[in-house]
Protein backbone atom coordinates (compact mmCIF):
# COMPACT_ATOMS: atom_id res chain seq x y z
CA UNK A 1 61.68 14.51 28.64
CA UNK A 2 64.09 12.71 29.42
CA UNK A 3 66.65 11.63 32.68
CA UNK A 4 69.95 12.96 33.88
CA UNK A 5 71.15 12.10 36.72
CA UNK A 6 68.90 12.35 39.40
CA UNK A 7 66.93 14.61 37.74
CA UNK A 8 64.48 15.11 34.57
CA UNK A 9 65.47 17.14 31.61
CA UNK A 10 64.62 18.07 28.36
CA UNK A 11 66.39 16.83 25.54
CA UNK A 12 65.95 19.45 22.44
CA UNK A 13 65.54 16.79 19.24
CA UNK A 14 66.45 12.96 18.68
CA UNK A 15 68.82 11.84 17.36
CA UNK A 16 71.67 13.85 18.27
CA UNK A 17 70.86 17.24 20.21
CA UNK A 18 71.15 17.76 23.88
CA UNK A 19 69.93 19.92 26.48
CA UNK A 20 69.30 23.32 25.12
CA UNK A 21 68.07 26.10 27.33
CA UNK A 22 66.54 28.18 24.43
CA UNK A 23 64.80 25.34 23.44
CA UNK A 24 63.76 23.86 27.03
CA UNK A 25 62.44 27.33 27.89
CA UNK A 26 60.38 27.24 24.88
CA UNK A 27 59.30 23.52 25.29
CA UNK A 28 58.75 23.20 29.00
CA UNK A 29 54.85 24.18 29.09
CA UNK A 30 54.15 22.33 26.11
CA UNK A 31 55.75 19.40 27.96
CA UNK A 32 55.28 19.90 31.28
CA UNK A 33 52.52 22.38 32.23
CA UNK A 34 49.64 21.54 29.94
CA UNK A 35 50.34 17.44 30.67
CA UNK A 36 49.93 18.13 34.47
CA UNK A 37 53.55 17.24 34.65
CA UNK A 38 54.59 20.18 37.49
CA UNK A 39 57.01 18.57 39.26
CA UNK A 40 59.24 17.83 36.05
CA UNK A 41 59.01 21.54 35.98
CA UNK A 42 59.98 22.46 39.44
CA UNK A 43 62.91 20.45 38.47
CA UNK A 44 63.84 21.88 35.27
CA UNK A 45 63.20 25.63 36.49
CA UNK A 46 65.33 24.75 39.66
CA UNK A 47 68.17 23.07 37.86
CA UNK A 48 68.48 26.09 35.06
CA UNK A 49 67.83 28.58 37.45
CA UNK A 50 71.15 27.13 39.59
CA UNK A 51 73.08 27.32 36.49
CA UNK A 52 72.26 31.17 35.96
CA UNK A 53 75.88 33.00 35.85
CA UNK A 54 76.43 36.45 35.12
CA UNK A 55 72.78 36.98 34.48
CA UNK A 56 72.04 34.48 32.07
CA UNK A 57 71.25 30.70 31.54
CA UNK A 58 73.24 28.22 29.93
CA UNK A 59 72.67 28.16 25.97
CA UNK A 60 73.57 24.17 25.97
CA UNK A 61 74.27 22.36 28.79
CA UNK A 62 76.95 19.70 27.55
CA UNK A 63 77.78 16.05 28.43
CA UNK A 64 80.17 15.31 31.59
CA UNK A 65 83.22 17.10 31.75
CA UNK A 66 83.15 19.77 28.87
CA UNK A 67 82.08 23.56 30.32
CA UNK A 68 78.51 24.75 29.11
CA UNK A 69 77.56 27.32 26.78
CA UNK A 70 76.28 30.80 27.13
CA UNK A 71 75.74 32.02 23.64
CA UNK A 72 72.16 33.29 24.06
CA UNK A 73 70.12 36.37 23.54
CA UNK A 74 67.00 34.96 24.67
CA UNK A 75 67.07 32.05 26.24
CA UNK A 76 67.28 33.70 29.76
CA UNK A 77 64.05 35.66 28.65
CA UNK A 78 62.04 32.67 27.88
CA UNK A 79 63.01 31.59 31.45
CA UNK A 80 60.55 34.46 33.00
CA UNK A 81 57.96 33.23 30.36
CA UNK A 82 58.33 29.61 31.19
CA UNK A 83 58.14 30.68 35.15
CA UNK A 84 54.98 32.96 34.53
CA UNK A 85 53.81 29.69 32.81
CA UNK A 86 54.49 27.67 35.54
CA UNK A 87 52.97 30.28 37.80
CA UNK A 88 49.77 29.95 36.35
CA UNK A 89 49.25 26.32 35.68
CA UNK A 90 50.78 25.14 38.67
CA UNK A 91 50.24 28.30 41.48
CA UNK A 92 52.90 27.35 43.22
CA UNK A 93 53.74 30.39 44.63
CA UNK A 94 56.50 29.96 47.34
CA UNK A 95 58.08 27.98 45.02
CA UNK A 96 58.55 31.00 42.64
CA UNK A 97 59.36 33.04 45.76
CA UNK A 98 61.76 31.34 47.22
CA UNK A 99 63.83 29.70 44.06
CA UNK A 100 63.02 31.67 41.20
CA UNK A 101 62.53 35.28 41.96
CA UNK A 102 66.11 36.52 43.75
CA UNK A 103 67.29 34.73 39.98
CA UNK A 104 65.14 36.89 38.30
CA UNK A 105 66.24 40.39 40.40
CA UNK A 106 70.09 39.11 39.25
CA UNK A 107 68.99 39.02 35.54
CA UNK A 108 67.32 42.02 35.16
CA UNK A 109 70.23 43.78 36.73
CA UNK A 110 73.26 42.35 35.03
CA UNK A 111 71.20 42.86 31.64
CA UNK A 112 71.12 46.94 32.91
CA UNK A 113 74.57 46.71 33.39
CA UNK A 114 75.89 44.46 30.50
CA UNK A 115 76.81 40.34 30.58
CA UNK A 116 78.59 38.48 27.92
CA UNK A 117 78.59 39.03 24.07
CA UNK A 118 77.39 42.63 24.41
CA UNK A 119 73.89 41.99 26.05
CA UNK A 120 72.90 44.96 27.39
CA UNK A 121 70.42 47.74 27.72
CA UNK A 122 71.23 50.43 25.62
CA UNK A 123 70.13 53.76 26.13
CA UNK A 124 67.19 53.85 24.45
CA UNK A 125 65.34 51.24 26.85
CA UNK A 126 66.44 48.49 24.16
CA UNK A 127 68.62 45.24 24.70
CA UNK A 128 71.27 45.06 22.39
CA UNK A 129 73.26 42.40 21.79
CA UNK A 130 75.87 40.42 19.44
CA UNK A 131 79.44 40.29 18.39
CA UNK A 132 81.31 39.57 15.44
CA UNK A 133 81.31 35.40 14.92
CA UNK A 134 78.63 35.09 17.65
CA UNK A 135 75.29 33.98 16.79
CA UNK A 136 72.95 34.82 19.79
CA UNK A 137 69.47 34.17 18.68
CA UNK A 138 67.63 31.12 18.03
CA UNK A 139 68.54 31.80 14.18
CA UNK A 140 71.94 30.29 15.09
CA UNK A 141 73.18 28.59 11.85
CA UNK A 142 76.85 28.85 12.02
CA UNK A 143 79.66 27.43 8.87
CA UNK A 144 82.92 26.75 10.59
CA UNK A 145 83.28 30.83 11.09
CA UNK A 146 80.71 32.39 9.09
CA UNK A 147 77.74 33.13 10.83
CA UNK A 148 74.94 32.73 8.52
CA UNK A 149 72.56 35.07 10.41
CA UNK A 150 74.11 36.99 12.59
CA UNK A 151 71.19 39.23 13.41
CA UNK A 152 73.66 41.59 15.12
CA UNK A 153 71.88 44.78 17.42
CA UNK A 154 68.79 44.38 18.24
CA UNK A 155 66.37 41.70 17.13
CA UNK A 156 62.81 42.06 17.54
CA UNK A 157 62.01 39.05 18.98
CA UNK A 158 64.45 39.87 21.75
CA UNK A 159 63.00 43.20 22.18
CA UNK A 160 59.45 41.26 22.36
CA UNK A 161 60.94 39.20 24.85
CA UNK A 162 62.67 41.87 27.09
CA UNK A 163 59.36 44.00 26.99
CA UNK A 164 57.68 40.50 28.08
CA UNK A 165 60.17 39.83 30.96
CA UNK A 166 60.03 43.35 32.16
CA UNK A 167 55.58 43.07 32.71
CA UNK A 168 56.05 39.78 34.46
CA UNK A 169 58.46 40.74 37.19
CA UNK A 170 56.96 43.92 37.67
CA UNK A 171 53.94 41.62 38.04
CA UNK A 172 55.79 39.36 40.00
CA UNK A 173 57.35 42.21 42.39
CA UNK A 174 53.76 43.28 43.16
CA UNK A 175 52.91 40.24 44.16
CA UNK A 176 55.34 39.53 46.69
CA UNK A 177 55.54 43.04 47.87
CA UNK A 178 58.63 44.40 46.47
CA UNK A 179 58.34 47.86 45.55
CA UNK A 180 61.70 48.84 44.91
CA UNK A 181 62.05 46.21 42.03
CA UNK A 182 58.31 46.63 40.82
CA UNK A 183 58.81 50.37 40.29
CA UNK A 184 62.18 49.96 38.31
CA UNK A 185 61.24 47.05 35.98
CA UNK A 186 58.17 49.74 35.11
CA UNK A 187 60.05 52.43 33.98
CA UNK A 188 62.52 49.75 31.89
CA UNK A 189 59.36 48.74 30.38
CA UNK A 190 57.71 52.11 29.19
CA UNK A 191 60.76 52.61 28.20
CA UNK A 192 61.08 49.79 25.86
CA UNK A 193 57.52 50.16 24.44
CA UNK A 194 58.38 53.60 23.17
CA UNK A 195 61.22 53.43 21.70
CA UNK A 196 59.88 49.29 19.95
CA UNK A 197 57.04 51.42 18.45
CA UNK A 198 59.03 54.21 17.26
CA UNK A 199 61.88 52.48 15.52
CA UNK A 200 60.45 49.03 14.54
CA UNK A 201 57.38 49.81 12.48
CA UNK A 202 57.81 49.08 8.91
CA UNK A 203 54.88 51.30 7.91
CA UNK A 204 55.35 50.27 3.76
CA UNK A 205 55.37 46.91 4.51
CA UNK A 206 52.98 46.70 7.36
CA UNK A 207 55.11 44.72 9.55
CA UNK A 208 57.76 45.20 12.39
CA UNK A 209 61.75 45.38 11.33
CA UNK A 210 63.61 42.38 11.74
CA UNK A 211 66.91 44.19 13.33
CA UNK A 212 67.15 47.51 13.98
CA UNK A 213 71.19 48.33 14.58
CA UNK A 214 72.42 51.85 13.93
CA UNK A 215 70.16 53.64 12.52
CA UNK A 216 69.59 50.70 9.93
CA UNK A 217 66.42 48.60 9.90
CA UNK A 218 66.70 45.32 8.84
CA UNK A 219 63.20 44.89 6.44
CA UNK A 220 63.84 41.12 5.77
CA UNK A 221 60.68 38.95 5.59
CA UNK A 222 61.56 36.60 8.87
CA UNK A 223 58.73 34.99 11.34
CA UNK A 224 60.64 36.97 14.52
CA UNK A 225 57.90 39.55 14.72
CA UNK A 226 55.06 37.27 15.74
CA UNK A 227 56.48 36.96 18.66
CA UNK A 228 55.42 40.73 19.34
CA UNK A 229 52.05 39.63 18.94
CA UNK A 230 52.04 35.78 20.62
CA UNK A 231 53.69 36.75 24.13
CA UNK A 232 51.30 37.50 26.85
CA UNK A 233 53.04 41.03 26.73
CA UNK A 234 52.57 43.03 23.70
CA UNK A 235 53.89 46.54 22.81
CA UNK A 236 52.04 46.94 19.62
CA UNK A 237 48.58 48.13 19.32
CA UNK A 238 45.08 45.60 17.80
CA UNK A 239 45.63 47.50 14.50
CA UNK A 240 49.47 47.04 14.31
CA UNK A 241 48.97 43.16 15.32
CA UNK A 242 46.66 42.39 12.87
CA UNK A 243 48.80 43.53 10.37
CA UNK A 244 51.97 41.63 11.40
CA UNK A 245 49.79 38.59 11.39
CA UNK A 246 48.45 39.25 8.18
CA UNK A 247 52.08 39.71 6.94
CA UNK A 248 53.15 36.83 8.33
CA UNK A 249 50.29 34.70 6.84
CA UNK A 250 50.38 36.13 3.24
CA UNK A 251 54.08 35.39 3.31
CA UNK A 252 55.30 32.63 5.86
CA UNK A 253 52.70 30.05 6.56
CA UNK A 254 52.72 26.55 5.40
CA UNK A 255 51.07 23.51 6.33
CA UNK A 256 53.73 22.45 8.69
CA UNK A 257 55.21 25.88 10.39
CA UNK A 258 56.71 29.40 9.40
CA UNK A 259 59.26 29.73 6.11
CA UNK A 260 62.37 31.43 8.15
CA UNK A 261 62.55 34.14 5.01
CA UNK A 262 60.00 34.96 2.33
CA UNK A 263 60.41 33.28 -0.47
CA UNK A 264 60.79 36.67 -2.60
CA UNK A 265 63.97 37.60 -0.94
CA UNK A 266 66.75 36.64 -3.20
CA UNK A 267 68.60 34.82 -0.53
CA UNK A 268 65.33 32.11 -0.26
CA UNK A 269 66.50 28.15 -0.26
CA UNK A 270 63.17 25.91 -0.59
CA UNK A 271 64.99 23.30 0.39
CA UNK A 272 67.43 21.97 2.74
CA UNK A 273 69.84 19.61 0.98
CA UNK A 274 72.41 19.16 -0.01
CA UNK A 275 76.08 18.88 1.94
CA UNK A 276 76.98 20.47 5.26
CA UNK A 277 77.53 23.87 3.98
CA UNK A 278 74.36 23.94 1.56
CA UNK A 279 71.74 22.90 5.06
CA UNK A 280 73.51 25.40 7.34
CA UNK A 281 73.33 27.77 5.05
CA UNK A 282 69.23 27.28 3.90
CA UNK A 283 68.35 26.40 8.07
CA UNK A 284 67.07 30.07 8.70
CA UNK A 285 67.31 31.09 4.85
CA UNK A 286 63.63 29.77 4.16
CA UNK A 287 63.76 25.96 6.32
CA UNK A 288 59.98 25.75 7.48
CA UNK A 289 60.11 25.26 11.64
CA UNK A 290 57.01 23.30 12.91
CA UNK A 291 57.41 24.76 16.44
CA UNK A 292 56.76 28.35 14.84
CA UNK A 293 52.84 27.29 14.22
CA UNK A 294 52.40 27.16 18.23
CA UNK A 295 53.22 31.22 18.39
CA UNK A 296 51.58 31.87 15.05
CA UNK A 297 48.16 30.56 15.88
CA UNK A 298 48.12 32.12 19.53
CA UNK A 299 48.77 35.57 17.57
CA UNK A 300 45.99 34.50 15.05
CA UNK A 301 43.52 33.81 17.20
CA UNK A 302 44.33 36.98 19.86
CA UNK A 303 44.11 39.40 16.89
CA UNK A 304 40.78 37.62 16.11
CA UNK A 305 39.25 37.92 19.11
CA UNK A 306 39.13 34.04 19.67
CA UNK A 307 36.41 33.82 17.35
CA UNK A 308 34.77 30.41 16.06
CA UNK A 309 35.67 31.05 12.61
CA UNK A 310 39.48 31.97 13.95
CA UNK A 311 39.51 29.11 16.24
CA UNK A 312 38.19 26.63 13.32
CA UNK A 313 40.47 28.13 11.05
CA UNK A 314 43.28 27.35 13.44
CA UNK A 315 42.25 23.91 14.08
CA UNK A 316 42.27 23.02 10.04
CA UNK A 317 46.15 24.31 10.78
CA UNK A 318 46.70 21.99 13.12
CA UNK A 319 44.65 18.94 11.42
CA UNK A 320 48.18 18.49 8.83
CA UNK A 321 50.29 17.31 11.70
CA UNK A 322 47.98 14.23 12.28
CA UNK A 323 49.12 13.38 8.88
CA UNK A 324 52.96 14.70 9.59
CA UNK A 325 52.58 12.02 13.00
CA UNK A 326 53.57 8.67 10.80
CA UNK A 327 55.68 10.78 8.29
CA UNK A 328 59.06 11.22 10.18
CA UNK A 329 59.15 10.18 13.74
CA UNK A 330 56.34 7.90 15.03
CA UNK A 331 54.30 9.84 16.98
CA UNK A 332 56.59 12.77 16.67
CA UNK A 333 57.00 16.25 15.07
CA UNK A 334 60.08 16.92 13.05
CA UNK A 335 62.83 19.48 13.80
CA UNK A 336 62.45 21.51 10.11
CA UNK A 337 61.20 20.46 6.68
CA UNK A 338 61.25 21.97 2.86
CA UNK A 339 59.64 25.19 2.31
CA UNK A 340 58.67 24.68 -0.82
CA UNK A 341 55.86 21.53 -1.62
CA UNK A 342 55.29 18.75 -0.85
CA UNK A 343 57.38 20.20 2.85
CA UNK A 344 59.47 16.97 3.11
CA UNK A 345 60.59 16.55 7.21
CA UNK A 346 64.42 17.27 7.29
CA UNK A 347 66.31 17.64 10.77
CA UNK A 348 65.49 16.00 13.88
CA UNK A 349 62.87 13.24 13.61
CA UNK A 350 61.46 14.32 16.77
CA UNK A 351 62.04 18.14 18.10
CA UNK A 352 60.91 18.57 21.45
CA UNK A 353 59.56 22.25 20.82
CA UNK A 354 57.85 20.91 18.00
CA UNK A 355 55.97 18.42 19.62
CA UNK A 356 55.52 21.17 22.66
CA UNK A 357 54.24 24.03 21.26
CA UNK A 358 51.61 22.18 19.09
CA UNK A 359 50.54 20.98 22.58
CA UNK A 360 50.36 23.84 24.12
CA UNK A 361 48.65 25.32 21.23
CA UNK A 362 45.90 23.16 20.82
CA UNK A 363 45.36 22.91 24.83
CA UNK A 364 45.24 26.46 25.44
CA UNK A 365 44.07 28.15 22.23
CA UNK A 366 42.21 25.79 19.90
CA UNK A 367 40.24 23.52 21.96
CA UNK A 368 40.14 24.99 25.58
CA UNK A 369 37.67 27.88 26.02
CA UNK A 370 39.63 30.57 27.93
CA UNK A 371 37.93 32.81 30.77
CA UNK A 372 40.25 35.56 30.85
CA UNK A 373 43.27 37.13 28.99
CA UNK A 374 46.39 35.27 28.58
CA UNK A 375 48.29 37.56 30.06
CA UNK A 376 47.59 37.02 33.39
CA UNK A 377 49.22 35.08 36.44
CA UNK A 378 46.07 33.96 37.87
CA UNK A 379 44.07 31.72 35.27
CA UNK A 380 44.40 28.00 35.24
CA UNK A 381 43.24 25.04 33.72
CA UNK A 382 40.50 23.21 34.91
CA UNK A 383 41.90 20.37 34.10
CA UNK A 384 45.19 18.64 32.43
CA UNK A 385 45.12 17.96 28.66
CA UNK A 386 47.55 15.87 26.90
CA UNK A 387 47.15 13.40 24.06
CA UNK A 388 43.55 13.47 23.60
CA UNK A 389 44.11 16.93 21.95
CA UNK A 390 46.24 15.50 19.04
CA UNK A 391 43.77 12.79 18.71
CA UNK A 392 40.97 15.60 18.18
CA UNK A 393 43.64 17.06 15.98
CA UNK A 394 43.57 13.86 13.85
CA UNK A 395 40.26 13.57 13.45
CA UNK A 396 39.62 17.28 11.85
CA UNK A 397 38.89 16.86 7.91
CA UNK A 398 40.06 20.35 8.14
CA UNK A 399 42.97 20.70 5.30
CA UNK A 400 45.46 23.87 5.93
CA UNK A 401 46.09 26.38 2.95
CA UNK A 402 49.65 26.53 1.81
């Protein structure tokens, strides 16, 4: 977190990354919310929410004078997820109400009718998106012109996080009274659920599609589909989850994050070396993403009923970054690392959706007892947790499996 201007902002990795609104979407309850840090929030969630144009946020928001970016899928969606977030921590209801929600009526409608790149609702209930040299998901590794993964149609974790959008302002429109809006976003969302289950379900593998685009489904081995599972909003049923999870553990997990492709596709790199050319092209091609474990163990321990053994199982996960805390930078979790042993930190020394969704992982899944589902508006910490829960962390003997 960082200052710009007169206001606070989140800066996505040190040493040379700026404001991203993918990644300050992603980071901001990590950051803010679970630190009891609400009014850097506010701030953040006014500032991006200003900067919404043609129904979606800014992708990058550059230094003085240069225009920003809006090259992303998804980072508009993991606005309504950071507001929920925000929502629930914080209450702060008029706030929502009065800055946030006439923002979130403009999205949903110029994503019905089409914005830039090709986002739009196709007529199946699903959001579409891409075009040729644009990368539009967070997979956004791009060589001069070649984009490495373009992920072109429609990505599941952009389906995930449509679907997720849709449930919280049709929650949101109930809440402040707005039939008209709560009733639309409701049909949009059965909508999407049918056709997700119906096209996305790899039923040899046991997994969910990584793309569908077509009439072709994309069956790569990519850490996208726990996102159908981790979001408060799910489309897919226990017995589907469990097996996405599964799928994703047999063939992703290491002791510091998610591999970005299994290692028995033939376009695997372990590790990410080499020149400029050789790292872009291995960053989503197998690269291990720390920020990736803060998803995976919210879908491991949903699926698992928040059971001891699950939730001791997902602290021993989290007991390697005590160890990865001195390895890269001080006090810090790194941007990427080496999929392959023994996962040497590459990237960004310190990646602020890293270091946020291990936070928000250990606060509200590992080591805070929950009352109620995640999914809903109301709950809210007792308290404020910060960096006592890393200090548990690095105390754990627990050792992860590779």
């Amino acid at each position: 977190i960082v200052q710009r201007g007169s206001l606070k902002t989140i800066v996505a990795g040190y040493h040379w990354f700026t404001d991203w609104g993918r990644d300050t979407m992603i980071a901001l309850p990590g950051l803010t919310l679970v630190t009891g840090r609400f009014d850097v929030a506010r701030q953040i969630l006014e500032a991006y929410a200003e900067s919404v144009d043609q129904g979606l946020l800014p992708n990058r928001f550059p230094d003085a004078g240069e225009t920003p970016e809006y090259n992303a899928a998804d980072a508009t969606l993991w606005f309504f997820e950071a507001i929920r977030a925000y929502l629930q921590y914080s209450g702060d209801e008029a706030f929502v109400r009065e800055h946030l929600y006439p923002k979130l009526k403009q999205i949903i409608d110029r994503h019905v009718l089409g914005t830039r790149y090709g986002i739009h609702v196709d007529s199946d209930g699903l959001l579409a998106c891409g075009e040729p040299g644009v990368q539009l998901t967070w997979m956004d590794a791009k060589v001069g012109d070649y984009v490495v993964t373009p992920r072109t149609g429609k990505p599941v974790e952009i389906q995930a996080l449509w679907y997720n959008a849709l449930r919280i302002m049709e929650a949101l429109a109930q809440r402040f009274a707005d039939p008209e809006s709560e009733s639309l976003v409701a049909v949009l969302a059965s909508e999407t659920f049918e056709t997700f289950n119906a096209r996305f379900w790899n039923e040899t593998a046991g997994c969910l599609y990584d793309v569908v685009e077509n009439g072709h489904a994309d069956g790569s081995m990519r850490p996208n589909q726990i996102f159908a599972v981790s979001l408060p909003h799910s489309m897919l049923s226990p017995e589907k989850a469990r097996s996405v999870v599964q799928a994703v553990q047999d063939e992703l997990l290491t002791p510091l994050g998610l591999r970005t492709l299994s290692r028995h596709d033939p376009r695997y790199r372990a590790r990410y070396e080499g020149g400029v050319t050789e790292r872009d092209t291995a960053y989503h091609l197998g690269t291990v993403w720390p920020w990736l474990m803060g998803p995976f163990i919210t879908a491991y321990l949903k699926v698992n009923q928040r059971s001891e053994a699950a939730r001791q199982q997902a602290e021993s996960w989290l007991a390697a970054f005590s160890e990865h805390l001195t390895a890269a930078g001080l006090g810090h979790i790194c941007e990427i690392a080496d999929a392959e042993y023994p996962y040497t930190p590459r990237g960004c020394i310190a990646q602020a959706w890293s270091v946020a969704e291990i936070l928000r992982t250990a606060v509200e899944d590992v080591y805070a007892a929950q009352s109620s589902p995640a999914n809903t508006m109301r709950r809210r910490p007792t308290k404020a947790v910060a960096t006592p829960v890393l200090a548990k962390a690095a105390g754990s003997s627990g050792r992860p499996s590779s």
